[in-house]
PDB file of N, CA and C in Angstrom:
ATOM      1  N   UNK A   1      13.849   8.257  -8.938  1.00  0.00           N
ATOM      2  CA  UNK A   1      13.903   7.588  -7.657  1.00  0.00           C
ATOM      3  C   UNK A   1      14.062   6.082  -7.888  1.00  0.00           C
ATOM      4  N   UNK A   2      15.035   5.615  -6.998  1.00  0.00           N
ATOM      5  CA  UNK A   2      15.113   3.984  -7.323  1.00  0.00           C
ATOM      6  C   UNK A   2      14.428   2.999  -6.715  1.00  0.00           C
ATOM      7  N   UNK A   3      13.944   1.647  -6.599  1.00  0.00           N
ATOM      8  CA  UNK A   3      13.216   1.357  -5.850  1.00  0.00           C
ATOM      9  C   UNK A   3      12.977   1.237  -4.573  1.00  0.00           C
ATOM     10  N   UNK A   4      14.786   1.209  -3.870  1.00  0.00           N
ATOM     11  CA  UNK A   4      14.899   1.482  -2.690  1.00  0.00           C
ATOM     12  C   UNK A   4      14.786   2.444  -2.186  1.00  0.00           C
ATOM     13  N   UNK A   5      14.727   3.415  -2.706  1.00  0.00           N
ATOM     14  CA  UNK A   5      14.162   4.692  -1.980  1.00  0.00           C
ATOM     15  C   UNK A   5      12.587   4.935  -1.692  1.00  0.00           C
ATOM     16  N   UNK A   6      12.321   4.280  -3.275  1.00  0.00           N
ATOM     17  CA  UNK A   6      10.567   4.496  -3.228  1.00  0.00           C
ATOM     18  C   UNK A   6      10.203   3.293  -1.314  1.00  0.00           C
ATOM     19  N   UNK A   7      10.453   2.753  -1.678  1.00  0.00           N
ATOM     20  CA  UNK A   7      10.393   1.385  -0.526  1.00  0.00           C
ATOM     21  C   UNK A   7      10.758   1.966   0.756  1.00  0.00           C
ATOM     22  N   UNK A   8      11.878   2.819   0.950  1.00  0.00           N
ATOM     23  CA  UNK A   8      12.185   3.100   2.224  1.00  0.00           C
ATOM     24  C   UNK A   8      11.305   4.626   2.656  1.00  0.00           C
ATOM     25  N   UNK A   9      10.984   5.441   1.759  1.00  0.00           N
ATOM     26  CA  UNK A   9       9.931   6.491   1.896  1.00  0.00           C
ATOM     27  C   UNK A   9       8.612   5.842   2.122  1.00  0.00           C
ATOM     28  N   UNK A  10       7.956   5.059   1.497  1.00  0.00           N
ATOM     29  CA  UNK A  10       6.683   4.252   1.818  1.00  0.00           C
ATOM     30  C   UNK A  10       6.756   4.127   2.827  1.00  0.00           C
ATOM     31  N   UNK A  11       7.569   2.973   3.455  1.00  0.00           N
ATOM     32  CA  UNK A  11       7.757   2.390   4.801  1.00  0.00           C
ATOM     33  C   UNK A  11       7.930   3.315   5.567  1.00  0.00           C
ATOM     34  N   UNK A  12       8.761   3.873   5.812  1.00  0.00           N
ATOM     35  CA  UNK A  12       8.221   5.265   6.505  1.00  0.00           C
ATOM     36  C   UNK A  12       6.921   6.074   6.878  1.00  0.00           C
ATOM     37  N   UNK A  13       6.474   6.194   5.783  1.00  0.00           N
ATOM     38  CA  UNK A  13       4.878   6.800   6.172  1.00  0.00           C
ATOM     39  C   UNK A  13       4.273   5.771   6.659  1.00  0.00           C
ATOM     40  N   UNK A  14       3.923   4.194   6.365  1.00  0.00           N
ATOM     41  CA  UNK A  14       2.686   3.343   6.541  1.00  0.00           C
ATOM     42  C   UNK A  14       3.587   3.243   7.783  1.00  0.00           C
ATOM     43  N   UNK A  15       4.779   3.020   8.428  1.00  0.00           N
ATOM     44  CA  UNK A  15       4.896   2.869   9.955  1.00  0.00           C
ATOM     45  C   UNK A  15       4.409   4.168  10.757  1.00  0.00           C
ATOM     46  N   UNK A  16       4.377   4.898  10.458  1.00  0.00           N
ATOM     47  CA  UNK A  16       3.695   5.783  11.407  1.00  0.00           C
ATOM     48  C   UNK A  16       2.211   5.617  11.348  1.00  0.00           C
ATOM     49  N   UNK A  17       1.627   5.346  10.924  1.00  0.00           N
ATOM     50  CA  UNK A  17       0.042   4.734  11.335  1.00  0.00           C
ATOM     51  C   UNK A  17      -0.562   3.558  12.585  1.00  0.00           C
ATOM     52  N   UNK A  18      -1.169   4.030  13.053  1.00  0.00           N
ATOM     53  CA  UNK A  18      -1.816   3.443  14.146  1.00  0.00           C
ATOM     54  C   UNK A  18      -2.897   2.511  13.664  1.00  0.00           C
ATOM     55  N   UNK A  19      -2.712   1.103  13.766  1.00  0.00           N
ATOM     56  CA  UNK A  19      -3.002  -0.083  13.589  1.00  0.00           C
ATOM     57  C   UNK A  19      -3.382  -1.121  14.459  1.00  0.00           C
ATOM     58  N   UNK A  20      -3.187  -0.650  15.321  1.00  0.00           N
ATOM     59  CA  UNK A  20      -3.806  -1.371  17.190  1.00  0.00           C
ATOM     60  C   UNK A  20      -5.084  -1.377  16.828  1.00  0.00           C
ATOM     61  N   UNK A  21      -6.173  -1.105  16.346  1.00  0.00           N
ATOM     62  CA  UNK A  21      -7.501  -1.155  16.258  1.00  0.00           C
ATOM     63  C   UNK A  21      -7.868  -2.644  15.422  1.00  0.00           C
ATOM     64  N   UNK A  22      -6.885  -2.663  14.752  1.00  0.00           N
ATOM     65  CA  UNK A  22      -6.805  -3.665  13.763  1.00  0.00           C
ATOM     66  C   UNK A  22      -6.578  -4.746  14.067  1.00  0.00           C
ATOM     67  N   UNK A  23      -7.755  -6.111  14.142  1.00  0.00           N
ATOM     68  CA  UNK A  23      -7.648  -7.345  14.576  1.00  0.00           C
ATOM     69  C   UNK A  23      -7.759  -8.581  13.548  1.00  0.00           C
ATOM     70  N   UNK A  24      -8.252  -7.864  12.304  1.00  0.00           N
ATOM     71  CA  UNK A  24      -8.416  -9.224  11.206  1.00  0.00           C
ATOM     72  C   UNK A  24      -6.806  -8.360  10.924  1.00  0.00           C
ATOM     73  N   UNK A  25      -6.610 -10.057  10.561  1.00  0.00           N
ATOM     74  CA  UNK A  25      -5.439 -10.086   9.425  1.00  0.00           C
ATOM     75  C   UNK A  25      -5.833  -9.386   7.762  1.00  0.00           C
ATOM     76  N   UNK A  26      -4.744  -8.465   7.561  1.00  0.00           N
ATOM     77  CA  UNK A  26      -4.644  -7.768   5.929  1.00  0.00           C
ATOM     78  C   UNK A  26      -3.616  -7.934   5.587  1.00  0.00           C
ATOM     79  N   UNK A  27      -3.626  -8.179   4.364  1.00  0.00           N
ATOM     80  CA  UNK A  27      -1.960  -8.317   3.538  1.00  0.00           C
ATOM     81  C   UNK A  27      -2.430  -7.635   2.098  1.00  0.00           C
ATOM     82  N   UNK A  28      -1.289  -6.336   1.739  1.00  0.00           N
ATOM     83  CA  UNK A  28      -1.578  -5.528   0.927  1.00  0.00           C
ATOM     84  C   UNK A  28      -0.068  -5.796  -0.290  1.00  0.00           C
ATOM     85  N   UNK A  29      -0.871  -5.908  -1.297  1.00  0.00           N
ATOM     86  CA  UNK A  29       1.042  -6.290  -2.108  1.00  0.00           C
ATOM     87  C   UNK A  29       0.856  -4.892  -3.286  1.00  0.00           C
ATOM     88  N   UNK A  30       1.636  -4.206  -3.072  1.00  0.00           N
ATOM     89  CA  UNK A  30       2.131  -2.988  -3.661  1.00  0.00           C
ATOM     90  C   UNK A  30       3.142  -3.393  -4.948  1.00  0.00           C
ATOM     91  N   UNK A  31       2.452  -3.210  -5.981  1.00  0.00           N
ATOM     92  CA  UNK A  31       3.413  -3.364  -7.344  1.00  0.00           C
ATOM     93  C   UNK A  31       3.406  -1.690  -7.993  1.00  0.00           C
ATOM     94  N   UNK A  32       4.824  -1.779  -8.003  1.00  0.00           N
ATOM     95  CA  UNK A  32       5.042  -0.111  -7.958  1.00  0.00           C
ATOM     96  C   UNK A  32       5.658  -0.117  -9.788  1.00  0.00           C
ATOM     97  N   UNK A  33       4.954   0.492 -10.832  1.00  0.00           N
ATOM     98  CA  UNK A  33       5.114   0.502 -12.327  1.00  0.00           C
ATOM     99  C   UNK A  33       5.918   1.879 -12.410  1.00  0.00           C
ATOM    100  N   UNK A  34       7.019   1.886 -13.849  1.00  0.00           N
ATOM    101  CA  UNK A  34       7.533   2.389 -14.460  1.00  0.00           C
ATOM    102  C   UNK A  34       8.623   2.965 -13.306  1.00  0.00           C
ATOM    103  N   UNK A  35       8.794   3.865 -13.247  1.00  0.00           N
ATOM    104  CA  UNK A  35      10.850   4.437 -12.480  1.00  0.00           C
ATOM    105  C   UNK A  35      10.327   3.788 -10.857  1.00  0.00           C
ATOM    106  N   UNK A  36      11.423   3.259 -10.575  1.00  0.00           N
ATOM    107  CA  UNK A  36      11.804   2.350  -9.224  1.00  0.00           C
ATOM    108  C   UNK A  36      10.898   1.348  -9.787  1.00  0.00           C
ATOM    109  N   UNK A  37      10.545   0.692 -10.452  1.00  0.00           N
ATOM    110  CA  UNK A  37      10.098  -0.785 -10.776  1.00  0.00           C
ATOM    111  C   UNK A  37       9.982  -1.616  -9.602  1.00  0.00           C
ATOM    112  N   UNK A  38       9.116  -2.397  -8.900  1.00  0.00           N
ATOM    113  CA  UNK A  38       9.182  -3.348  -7.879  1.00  0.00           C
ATOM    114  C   UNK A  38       7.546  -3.832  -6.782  1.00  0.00           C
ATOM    115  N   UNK A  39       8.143  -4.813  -6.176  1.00  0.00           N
ATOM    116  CA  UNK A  39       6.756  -4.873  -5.251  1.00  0.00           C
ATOM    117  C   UNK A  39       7.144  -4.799  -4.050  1.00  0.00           C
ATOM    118  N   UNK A  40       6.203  -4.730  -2.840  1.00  0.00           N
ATOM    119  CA  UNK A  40       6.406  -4.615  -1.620  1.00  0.00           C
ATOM    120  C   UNK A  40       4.938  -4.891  -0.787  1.00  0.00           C
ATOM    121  N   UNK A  41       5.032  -5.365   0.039  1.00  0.00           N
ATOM    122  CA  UNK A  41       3.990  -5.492   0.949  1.00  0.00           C
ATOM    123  C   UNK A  41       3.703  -4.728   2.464  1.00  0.00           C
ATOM    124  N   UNK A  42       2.290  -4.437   2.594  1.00  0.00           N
ATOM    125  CA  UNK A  42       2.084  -4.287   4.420  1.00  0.00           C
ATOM    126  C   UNK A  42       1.210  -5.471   4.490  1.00  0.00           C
ATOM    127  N   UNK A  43       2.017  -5.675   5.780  1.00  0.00           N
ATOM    128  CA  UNK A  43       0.571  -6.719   6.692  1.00  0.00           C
ATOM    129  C   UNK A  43      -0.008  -6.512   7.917  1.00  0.00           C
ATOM    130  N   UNK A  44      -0.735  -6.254   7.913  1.00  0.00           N
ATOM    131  CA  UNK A  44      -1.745  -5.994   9.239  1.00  0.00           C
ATOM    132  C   UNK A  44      -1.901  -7.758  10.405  1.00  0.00           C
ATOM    133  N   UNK A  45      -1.082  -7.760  11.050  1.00  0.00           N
ATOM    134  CA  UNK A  45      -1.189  -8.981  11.885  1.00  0.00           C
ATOM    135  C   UNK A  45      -1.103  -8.724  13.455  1.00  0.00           C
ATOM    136  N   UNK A  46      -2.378  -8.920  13.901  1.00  0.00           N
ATOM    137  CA  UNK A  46      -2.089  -9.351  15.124  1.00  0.00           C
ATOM    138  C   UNK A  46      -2.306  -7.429  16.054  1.00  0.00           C
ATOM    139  N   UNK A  47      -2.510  -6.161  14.960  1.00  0.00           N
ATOM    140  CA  UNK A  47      -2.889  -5.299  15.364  1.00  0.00           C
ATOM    141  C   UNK A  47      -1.279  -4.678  15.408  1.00  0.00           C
ATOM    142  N   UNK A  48       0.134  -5.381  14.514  1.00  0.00           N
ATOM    143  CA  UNK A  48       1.147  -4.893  14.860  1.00  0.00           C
ATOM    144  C   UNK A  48       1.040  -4.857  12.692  1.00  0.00           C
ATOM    145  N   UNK A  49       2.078  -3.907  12.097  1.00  0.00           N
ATOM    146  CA  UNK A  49       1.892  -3.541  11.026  1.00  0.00           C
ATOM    147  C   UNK A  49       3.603  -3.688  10.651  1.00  0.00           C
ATOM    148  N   UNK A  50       3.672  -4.811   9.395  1.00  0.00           N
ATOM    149  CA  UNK A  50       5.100  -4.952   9.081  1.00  0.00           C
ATOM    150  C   UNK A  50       4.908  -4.611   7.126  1.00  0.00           C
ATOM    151  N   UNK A  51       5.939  -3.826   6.893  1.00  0.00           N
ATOM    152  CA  UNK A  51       6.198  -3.821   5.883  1.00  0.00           C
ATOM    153  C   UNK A  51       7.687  -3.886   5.240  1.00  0.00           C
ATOM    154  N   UNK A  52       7.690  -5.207   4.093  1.00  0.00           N
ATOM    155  CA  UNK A  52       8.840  -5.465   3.717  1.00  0.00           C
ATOM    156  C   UNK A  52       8.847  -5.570   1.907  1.00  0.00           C
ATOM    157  N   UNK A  53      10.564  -5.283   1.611  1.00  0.00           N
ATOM    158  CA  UNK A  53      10.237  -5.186  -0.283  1.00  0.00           C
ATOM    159  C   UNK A  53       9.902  -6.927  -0.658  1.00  0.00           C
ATOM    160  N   UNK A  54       9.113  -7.574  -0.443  1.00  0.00           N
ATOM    161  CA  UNK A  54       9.405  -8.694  -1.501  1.00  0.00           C
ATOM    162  C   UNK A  54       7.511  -8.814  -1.479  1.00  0.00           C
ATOM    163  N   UNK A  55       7.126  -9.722  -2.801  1.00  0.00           N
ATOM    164  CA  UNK A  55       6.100 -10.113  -2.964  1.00  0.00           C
ATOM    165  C   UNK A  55       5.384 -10.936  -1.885  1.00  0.00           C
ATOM    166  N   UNK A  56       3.837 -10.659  -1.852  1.00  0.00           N
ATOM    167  CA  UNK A  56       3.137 -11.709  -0.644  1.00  0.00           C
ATOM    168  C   UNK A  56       2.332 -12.393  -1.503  1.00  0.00           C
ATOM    169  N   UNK A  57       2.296 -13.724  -1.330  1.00  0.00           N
ATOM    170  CA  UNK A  57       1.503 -14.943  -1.981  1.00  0.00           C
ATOM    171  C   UNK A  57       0.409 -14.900  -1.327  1.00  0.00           C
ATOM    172  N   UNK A  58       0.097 -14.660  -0.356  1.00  0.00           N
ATOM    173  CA  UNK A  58      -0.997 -14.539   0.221  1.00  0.00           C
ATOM    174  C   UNK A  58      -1.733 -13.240   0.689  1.00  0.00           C
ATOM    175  N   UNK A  59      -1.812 -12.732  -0.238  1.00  0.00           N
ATOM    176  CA  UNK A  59      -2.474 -11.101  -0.039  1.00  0.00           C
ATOM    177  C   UNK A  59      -3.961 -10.743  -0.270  1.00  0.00           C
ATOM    178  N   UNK A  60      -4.374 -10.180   0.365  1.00  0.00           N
ATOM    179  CA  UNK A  60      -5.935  -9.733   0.025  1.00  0.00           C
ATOM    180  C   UNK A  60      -6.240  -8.703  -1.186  1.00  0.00           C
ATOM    181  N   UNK A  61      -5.093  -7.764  -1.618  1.00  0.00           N
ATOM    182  CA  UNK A  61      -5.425  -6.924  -2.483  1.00  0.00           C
ATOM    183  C   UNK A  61      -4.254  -6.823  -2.959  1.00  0.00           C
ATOM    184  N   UNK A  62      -4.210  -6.286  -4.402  1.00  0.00           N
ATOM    185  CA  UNK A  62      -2.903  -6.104  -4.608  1.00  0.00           C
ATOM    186  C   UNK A  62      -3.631  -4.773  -5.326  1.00  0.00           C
ATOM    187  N   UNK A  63      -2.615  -3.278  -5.110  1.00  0.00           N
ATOM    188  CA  UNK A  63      -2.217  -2.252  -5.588  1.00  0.00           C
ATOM    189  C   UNK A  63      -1.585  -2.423  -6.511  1.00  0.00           C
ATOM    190  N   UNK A  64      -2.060  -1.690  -7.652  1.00  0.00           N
ATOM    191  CA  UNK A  64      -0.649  -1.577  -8.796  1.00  0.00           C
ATOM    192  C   UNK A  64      -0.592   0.319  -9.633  1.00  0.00           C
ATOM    193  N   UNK A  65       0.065   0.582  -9.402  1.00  0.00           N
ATOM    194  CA  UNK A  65       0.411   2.103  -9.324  1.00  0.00           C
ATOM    195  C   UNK A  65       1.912   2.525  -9.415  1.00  0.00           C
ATOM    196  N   UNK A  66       2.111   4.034 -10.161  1.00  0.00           N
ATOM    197  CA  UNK A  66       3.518   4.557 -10.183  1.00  0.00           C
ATOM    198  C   UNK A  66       3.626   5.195  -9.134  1.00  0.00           C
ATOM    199  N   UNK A  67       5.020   5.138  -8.762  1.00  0.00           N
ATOM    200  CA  UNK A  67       6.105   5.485  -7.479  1.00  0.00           C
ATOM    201  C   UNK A  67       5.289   6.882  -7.050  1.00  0.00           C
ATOM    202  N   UNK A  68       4.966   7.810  -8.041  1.00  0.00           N
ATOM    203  CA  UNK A  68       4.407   9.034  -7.571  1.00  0.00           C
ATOM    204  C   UNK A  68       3.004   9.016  -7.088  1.00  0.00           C
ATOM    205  N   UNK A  69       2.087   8.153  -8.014  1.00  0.00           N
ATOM    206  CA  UNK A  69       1.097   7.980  -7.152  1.00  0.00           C
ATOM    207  C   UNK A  69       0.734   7.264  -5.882  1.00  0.00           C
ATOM    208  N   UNK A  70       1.659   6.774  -5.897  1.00  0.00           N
ATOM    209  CA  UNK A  70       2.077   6.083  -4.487  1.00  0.00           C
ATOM    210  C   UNK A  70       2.366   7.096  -3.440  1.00  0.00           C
ATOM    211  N   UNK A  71       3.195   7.563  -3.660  1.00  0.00           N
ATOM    212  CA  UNK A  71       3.519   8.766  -2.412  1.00  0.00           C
ATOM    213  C   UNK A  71       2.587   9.539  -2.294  1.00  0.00           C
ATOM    214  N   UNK A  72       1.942  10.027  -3.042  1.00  0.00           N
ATOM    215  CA  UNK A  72       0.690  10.900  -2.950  1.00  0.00           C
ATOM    216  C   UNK A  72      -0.358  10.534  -1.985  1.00  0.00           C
ATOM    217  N   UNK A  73      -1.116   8.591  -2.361  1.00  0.00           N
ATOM    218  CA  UNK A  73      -1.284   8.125  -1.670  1.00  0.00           C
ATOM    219  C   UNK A  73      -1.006   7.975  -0.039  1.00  0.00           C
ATOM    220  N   UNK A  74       0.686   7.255   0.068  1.00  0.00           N
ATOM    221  CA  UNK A  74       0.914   7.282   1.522  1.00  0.00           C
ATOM    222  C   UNK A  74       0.632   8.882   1.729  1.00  0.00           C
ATOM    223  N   UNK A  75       1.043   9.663   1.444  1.00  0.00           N
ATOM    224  CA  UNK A  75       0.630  11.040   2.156  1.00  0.00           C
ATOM    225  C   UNK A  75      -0.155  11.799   2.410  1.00  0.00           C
ATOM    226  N   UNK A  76      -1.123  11.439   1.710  1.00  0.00           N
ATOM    227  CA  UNK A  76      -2.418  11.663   1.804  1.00  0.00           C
ATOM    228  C   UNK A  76      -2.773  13.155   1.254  1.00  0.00           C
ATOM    229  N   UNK A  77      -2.080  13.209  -0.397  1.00  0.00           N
ATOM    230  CA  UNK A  77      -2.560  13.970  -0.854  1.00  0.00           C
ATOM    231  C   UNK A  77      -3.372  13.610  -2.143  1.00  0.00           C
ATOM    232  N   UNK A  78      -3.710  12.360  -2.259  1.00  0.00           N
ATOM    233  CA  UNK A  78      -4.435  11.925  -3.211  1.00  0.00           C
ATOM    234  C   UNK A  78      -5.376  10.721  -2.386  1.00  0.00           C
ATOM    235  N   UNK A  79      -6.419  11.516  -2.987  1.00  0.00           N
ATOM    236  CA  UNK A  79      -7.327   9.837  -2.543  1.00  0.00           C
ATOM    237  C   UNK A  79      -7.732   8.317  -2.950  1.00  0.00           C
ATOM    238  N   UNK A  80      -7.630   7.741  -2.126  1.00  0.00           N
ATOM    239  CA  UNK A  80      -7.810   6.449  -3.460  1.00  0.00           C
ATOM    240  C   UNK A  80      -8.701   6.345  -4.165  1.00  0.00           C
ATOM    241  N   UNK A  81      -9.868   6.535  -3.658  1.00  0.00           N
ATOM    242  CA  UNK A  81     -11.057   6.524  -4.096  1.00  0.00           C
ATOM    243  C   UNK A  81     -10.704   7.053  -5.892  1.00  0.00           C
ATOM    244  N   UNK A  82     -10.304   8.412  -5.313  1.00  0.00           N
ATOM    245  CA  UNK A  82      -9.987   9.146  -7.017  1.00  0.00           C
ATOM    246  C   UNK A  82      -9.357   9.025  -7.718  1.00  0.00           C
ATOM    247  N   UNK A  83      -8.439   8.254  -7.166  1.00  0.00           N
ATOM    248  CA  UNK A  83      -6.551   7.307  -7.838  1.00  0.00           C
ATOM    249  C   UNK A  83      -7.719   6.566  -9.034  1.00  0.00           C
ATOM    250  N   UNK A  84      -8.201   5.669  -8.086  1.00  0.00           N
ATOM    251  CA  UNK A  84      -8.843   4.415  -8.677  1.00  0.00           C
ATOM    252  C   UNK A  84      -9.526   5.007  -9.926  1.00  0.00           C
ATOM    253  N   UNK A  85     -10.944   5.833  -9.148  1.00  0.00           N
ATOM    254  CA  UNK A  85     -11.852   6.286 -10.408  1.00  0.00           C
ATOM    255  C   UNK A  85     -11.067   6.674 -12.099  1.00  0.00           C
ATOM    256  N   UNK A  86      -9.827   7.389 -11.693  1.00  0.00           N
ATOM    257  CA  UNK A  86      -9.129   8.243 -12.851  1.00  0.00           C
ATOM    258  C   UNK A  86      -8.228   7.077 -13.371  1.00  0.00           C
ATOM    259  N   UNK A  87      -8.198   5.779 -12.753  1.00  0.00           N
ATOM    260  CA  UNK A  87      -7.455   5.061 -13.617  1.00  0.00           C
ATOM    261  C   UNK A  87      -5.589   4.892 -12.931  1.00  0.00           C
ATOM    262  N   UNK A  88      -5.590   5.700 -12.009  1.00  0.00           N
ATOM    263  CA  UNK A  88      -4.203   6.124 -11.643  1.00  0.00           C
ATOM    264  C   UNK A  88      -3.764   4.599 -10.420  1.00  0.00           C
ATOM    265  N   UNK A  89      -4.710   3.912 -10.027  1.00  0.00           N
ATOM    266  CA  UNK A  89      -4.653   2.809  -8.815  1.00  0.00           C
ATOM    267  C   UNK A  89      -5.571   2.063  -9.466  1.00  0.00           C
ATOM    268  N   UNK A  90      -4.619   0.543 -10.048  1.00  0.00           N
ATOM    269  CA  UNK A  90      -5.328  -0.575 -10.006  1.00  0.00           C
ATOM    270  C   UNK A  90      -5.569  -1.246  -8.806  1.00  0.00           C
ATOM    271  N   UNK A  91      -6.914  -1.945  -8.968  1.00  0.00           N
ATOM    272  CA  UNK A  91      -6.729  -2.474  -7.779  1.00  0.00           C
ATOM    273  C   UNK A  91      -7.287  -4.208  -7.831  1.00  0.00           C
ATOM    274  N   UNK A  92      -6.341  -5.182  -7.407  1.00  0.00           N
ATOM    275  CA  UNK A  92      -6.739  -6.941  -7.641  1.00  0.00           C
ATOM    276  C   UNK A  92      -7.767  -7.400  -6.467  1.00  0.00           C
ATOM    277  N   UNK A  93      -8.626  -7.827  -6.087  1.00  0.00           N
ATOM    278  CA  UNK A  93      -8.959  -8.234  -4.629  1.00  0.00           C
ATOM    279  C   UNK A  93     -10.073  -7.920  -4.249  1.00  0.00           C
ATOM    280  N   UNK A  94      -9.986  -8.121  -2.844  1.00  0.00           N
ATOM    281  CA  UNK A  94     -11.122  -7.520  -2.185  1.00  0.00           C
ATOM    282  C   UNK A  94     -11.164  -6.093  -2.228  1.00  0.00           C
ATOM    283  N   UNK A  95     -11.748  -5.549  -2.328  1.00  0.00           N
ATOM    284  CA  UNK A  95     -12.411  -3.947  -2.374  1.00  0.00           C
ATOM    285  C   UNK A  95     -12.837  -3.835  -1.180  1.00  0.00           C
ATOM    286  N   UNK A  96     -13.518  -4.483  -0.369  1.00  0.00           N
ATOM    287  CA  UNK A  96     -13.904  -4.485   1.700  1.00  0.00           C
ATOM    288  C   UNK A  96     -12.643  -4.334   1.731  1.00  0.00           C
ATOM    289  N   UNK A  97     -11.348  -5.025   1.287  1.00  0.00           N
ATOM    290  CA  UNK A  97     -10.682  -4.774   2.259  1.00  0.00           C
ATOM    291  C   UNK A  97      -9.690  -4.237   1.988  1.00  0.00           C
ATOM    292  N   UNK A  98      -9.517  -3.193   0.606  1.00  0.00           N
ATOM    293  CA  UNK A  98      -8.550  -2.399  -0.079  1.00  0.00           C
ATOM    294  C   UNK A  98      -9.569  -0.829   0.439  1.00  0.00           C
ATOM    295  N   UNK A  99     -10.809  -0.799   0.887  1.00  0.00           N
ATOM    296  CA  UNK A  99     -11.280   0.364   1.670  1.00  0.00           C
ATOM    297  C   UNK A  99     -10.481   0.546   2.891  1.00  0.00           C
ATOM    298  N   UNK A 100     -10.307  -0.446   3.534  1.00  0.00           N
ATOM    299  CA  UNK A 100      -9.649  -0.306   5.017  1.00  0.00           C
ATOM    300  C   UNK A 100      -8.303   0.204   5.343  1.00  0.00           C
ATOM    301  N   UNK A 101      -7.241   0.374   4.055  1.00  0.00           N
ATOM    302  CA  UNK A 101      -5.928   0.937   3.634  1.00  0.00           C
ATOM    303  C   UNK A 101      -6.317   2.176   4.004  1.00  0.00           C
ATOM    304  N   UNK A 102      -7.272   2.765   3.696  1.00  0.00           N
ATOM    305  CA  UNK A 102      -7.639   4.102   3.609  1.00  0.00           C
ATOM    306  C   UNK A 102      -7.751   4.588   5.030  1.00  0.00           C
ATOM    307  N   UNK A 103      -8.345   4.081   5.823  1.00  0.00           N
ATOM    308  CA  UNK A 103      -8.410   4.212   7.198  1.00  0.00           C
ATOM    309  C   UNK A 103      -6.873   4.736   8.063  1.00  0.00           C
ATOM    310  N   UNK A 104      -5.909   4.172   7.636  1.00  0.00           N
ATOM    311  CA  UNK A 104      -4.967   4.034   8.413  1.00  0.00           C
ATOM    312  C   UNK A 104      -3.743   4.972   7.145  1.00  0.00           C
ATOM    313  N   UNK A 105      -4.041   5.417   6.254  1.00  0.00           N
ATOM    314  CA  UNK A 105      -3.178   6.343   5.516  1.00  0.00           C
ATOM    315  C   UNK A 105      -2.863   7.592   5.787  1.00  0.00           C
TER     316      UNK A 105
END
């Protein structure tokens, strides 16, 4: 899978999540390792949810994970919790607020 695909399947799933509840600002930067190579971000602003491929300088957490555990993730057949524990999801940041991803996956 290339990165634009990984990127346009992501985006796909995290737009279908309901994010209206959501009033603090989050910025999540997704560094996606080994096949489709790349980063990408969601941001939680304003209770409206944008996700685009380029790096965020100003992010609260950064994810770092392969393309497959990623999808697993958005789909919610892997948990983060257990990504993380097993080593499969790094994670940079706040942890308050790399829990709250989970909410809306």
């Amino acid at each position: 899978m290339t990165y634009e695909q990984i990127f346009q399947k992501a985006k796909k799933i995290f737009m279908e999540a309901d994010v209206s509840s959501i009033k603090e600002h989050l910025a999540f930067q997704f560094n996606i390792t080994g096949e489709g190579e790349g980063a990408f971000y969601a941001e939680v602003k304003d209770g409206c949810l944008h996700v685009e491929p380029y790096e965020y300088y100003d992010r609260d957490v950064i994810f770092t994970c392969s393309a497959d555990t990623l999808m697993k993730l958005a789909s919610g057949k892997f948990d983060p919790v257990a990504a993380f524990t097993i080593g499969k999801l790094k994670i940079e940041g706040s942890l308050e607020k790399a829990m709250i991803l989970q909410k809306f996956l």
